[in-house]
Protein backbone atom coordinates (compact mmCIF):
# COMPACT_ATOMS: atom_id res chain seq x y z
CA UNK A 1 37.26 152.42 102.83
CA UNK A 2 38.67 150.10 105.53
CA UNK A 3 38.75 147.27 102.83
CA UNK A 4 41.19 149.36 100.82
CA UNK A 5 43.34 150.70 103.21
CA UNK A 6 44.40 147.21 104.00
CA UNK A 7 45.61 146.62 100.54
CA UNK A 8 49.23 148.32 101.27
CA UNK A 9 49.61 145.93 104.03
CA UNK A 10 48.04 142.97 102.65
CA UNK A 11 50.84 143.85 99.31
CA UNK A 12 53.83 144.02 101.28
CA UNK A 13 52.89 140.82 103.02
CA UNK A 14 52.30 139.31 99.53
CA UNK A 15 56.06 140.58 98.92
CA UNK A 16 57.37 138.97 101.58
CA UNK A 17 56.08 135.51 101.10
CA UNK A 18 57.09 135.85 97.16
CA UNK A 19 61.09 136.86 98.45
CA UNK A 20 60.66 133.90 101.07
CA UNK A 21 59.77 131.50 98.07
CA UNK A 22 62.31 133.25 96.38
CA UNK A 23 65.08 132.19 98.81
CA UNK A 24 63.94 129.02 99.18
CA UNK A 25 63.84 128.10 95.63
CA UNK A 26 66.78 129.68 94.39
CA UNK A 27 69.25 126.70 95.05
CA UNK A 28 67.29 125.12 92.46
CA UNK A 29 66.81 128.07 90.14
CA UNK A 30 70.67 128.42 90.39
CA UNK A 31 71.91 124.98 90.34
CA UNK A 32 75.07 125.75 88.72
CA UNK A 33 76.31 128.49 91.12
CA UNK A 34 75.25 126.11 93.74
CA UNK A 35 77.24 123.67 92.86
CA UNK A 36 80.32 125.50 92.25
CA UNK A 37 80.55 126.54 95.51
CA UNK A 38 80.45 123.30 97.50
CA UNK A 39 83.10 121.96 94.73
CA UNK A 40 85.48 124.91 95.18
CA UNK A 41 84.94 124.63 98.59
CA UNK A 42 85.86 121.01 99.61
CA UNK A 43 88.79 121.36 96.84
CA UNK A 44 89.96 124.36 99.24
CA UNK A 45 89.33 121.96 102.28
CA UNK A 46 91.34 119.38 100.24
CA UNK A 47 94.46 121.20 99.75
CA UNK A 48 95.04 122.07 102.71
CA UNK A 49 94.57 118.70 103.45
CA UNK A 50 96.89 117.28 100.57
CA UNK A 51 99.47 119.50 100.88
CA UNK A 52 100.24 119.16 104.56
CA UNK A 53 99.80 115.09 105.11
CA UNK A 54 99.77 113.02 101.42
CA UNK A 55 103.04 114.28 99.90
CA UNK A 56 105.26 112.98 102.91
CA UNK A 57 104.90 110.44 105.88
CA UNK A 58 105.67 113.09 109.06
CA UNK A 59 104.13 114.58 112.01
CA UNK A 60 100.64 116.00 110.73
CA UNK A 61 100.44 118.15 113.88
CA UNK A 62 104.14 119.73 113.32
CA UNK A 63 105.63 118.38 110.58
CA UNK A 64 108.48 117.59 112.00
CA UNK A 65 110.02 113.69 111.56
CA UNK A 66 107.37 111.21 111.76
CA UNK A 67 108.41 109.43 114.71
CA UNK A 68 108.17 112.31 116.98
CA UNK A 69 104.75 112.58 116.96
CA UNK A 70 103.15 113.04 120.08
CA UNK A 71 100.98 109.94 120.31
CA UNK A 72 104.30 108.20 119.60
CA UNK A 73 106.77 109.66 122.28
CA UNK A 74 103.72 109.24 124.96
CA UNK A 75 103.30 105.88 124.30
CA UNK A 76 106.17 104.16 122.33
CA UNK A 77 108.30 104.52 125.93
CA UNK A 78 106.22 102.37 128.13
CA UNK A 79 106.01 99.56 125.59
CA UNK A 80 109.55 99.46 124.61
CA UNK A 81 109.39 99.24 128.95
CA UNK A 82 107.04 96.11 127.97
CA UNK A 83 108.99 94.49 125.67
CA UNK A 84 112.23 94.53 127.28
CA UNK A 85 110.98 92.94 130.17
CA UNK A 86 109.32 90.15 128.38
CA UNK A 87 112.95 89.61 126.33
CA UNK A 88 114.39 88.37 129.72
CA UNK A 89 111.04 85.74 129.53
CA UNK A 90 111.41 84.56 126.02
CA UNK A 91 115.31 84.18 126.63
CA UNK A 92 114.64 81.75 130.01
CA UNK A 93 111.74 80.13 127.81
CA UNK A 94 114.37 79.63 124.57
CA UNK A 95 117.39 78.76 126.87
CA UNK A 96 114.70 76.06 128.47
CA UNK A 97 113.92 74.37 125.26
CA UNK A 98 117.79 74.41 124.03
CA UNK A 99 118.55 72.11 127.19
CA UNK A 100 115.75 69.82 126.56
CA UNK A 101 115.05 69.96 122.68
CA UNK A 102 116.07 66.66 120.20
CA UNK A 103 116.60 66.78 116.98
CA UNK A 104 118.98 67.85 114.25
CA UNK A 105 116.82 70.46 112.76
CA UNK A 106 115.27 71.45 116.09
CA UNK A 107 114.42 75.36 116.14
CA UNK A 108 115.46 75.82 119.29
CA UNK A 109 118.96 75.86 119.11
CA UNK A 110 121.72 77.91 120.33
CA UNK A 111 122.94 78.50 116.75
CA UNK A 112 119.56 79.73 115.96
CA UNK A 113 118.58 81.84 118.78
CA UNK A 114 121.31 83.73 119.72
CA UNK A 115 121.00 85.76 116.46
CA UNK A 116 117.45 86.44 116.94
CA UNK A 117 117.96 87.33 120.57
CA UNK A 118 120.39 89.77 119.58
CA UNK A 119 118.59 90.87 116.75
CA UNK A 120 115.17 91.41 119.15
CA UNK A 121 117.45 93.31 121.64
CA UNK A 122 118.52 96.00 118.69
CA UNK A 123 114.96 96.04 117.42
CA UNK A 124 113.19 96.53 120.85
CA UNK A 125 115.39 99.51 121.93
CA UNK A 126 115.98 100.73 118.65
CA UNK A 127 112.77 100.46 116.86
CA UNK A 128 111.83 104.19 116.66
CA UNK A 129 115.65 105.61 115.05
CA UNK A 130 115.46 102.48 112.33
CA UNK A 131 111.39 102.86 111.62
CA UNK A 132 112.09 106.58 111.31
CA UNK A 133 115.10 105.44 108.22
CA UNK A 134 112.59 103.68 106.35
CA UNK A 135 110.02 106.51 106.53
CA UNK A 136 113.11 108.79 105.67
CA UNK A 137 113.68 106.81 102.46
CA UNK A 138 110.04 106.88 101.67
CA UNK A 139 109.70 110.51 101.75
CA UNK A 140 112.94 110.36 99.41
CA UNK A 141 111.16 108.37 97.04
CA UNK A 142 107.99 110.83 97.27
CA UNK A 143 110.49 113.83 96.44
CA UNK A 144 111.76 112.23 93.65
CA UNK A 145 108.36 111.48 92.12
CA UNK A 146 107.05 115.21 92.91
CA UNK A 147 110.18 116.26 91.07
CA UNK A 148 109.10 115.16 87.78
CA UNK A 149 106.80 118.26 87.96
CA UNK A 150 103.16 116.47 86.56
CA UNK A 151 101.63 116.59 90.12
CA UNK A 152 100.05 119.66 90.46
CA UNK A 153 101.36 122.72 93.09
CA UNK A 154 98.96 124.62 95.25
CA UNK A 155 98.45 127.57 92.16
CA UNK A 156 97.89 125.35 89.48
CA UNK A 157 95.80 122.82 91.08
CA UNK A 158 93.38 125.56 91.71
CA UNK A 159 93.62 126.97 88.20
CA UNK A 160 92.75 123.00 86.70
CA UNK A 161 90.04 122.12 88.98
CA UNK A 162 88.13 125.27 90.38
CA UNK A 163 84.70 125.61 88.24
CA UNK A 164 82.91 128.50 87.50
CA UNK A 165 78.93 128.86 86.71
CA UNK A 166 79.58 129.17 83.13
CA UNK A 167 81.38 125.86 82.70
CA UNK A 168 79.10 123.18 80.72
CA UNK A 169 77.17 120.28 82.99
CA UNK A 170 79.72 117.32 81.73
CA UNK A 171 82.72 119.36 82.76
CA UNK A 172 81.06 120.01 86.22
CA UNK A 173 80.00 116.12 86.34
CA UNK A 174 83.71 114.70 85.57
CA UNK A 175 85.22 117.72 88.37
CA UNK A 176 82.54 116.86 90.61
CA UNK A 177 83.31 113.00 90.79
CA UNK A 178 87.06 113.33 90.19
CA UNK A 179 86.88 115.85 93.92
CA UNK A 180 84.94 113.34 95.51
CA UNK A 181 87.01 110.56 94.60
CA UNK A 182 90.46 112.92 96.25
CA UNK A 183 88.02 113.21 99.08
CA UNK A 184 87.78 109.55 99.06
CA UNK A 185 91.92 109.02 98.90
CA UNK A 186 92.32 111.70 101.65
CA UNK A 187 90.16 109.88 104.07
CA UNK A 188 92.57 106.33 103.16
CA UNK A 189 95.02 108.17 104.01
CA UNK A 190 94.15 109.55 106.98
CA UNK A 191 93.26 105.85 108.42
CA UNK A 192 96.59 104.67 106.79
CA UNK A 193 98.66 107.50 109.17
CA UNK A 194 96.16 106.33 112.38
CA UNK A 195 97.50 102.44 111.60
CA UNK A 196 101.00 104.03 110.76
CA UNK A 197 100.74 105.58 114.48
CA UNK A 198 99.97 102.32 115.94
CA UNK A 199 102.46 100.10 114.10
CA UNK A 200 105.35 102.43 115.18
CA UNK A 201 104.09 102.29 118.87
CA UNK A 202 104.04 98.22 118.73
CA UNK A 203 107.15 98.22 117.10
CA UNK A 204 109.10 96.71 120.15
CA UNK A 205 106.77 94.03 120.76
CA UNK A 206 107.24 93.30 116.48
CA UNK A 207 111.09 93.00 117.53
CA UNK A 208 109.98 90.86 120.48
CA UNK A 209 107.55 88.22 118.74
CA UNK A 210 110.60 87.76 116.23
CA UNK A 211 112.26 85.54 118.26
CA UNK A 212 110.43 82.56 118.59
CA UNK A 213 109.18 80.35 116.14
CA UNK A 214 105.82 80.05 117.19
CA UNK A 215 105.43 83.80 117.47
CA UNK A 216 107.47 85.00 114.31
CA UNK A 217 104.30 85.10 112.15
CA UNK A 218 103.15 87.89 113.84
CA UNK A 219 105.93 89.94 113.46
CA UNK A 220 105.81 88.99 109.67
CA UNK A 221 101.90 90.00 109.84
CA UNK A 222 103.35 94.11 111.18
CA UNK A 223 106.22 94.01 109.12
CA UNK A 224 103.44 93.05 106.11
CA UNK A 225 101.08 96.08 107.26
CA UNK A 226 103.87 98.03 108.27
CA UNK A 227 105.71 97.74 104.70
CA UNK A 228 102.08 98.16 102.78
CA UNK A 229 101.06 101.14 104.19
CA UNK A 230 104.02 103.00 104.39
CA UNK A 231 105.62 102.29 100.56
CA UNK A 232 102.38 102.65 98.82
CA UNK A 233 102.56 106.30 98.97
CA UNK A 234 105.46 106.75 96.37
CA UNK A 235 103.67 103.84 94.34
CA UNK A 236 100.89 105.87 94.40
CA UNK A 237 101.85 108.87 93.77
CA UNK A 238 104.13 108.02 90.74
CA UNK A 239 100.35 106.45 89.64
CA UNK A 240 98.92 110.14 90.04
CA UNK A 241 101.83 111.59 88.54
CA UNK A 242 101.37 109.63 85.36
CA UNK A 243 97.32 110.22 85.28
CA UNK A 244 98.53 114.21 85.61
CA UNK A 245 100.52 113.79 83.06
CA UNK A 246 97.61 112.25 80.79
CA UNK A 247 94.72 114.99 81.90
CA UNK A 248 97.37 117.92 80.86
CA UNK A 249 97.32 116.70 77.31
CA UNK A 250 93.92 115.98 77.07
CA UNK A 251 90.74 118.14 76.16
CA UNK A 252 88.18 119.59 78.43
CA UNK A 253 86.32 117.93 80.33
CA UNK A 254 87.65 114.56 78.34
CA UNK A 255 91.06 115.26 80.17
CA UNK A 256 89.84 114.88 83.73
CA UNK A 257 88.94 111.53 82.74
CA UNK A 258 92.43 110.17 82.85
CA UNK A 259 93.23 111.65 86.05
CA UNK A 260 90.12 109.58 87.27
CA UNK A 261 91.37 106.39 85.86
CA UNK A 262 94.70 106.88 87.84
CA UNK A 263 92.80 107.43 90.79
CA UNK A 264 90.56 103.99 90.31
CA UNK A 265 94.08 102.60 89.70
CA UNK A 266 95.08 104.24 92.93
CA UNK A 267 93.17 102.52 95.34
CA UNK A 268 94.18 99.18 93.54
CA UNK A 269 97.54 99.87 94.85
CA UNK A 270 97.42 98.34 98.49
CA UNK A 271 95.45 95.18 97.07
CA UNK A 272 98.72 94.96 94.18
CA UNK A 273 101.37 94.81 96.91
CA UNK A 274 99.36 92.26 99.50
CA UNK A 275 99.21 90.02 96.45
CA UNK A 276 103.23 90.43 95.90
CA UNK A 277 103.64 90.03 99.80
CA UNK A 278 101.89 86.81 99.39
CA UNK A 279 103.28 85.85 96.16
CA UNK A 280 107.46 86.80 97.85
CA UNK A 281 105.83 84.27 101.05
CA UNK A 282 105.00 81.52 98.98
CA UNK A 283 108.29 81.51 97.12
CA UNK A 284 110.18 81.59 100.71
CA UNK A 285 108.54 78.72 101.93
CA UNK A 286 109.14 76.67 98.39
CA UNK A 287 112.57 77.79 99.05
CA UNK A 288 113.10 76.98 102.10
CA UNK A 289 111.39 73.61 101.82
CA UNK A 290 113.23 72.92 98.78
CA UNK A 291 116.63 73.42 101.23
CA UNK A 292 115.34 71.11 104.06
CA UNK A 293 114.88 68.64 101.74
CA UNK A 294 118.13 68.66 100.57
CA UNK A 295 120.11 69.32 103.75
CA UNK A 296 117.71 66.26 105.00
CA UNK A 297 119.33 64.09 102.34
CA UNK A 298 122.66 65.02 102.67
CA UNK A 299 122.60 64.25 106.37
CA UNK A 300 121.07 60.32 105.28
CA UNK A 301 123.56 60.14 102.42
CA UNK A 302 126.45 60.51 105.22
């Protein structure tokens, strides 16, 4: 009798361990559902992201203008401070080497450094008002792309790329790398606005290593990093804008195939305009070699 009044108990704790199992398993019993969630999730996650910080270049925090960031108005101040300072250096140093320097085509020359004094002057004390025109005409050139209408709002993005349990495994596959690969850009982005923060905070001491020839290829190295990662965001958008364009006419889950290939084409971006920074440089210096040489002959032919 004992035996079998333990059955009732030894049941419900046979119960127990099957709904344990149960839970345990059921990720794997319900793959699909599974996965659905974490993609509609991080697609939530991502436009909120999107929609607040890829579309323009401002103030993540606010978004206000970009140059009145926080991080910026704290610290942009006390180098500008910096970099005036050091001005009244470089000029003693340039005015130095006028007195003493030989030479025709000398560098340091008063014809030659008084426009980049001046010019280091404007850029040191007016770096932030002139940085925060460029960004201005970026965003313009973001607006414009956005108005062609491919790039998808907040509604309809969730309508093309939220999945449900029903949907077959090769459209989940395509949806699930085409979220990661967004995931991917967001993150680029979010370093590209942490070096964007830094280059507008150096700007004064960009205007400052301008002036001397010995120091000028380091303000060509921020103006290079500072003109790369600001303009490829209309470059890259009008690249999304096109692969939109392409997944709305195509055929599920075939279609979110060409939104992929604008994203690989995407990240190319950055790499495309170093290579046209470098390819601009090497002209320049063919061009301006091409002038010494003449202005060198001219000067033995009188």
């Amino acid at each position: 009798m004992g035996a079998i009044g333990s059955l009732p108990g030894d049941i419900q704790g046979l119960i127990d361990a099957i709904q344990k199992l149960t839970g345990l398993l059921w990720p794997l019993l319900h793959f699909n559902q599974v996965v659905v969630v974490l993609l509609n999730d991080s697609l939530g996650l991502l436009l909120r992201f999107w929609f607040q910080f890829l579309w323009k270049t401002t103030d993540f925090g606010q978004g206000d203008d970009f140059t009145k960031n926080a991080t910026i108005v704290l610290y942009e101040p006390a180098v500008q401070l910096v970099a005036d300072g050091l001005l009244t250096l470089v000029i003693a140093w340039a005015s130095y080497r006028i007195m003493w320097g030989h030479g025709l085509r000398s560098q340091f020359t008063a014809r030659v450094m008084l426009p980049r004094l001046f010019m280091a002057a404007v850029l040191i004390n007016f770096s932030l008002p002139m940085l925060q025109a460029v960004v201005d005409a970026n965003n313009t050139l973001c607006d414009v792309i956005q108005k062609f209408g491919t790039i998808p709002d907040k509604d309809s993005w969730v309508a093309t790329f939220s999945l449900n349990p029903a949907d077959g495994v090769v459209q989940m596959i395509t949806t699930a790398v085409l979220a990661l690969g967004y995931d991917v850009l967001a993150i680029a982005y979010l370093i590209r606005y942490t070096i964007l923060i830094l280059l507008a905070i150096t700007a004064p001491l960009a205007g400052l290593l301008f002036v001397l020839p010995e120091t000028n290829h380091l303000a060509k190295m921020w103006r290079k990093l500072f003109v790369t990662n600001l303009f490829m965001q209309p470059i890259q958008l009008f690249v999304l804008a096109i692969g939109f364009a392409l997944e709305r006419t195509g055929t599920t889950p075939v279609r979110h195939l060409f939104a992929l290939a604008a994203l690989l084409i995407v990240f190319k971006v950055p790499g495309a305009m170093g290579s046209a920074e470098k390819i601009a440089h090497r002209l320049e210096e063919t061009l301006h070699t091409g002038l010494g040489h003449a202005e060198h002959a001219v000067v033995r032919a009188i």
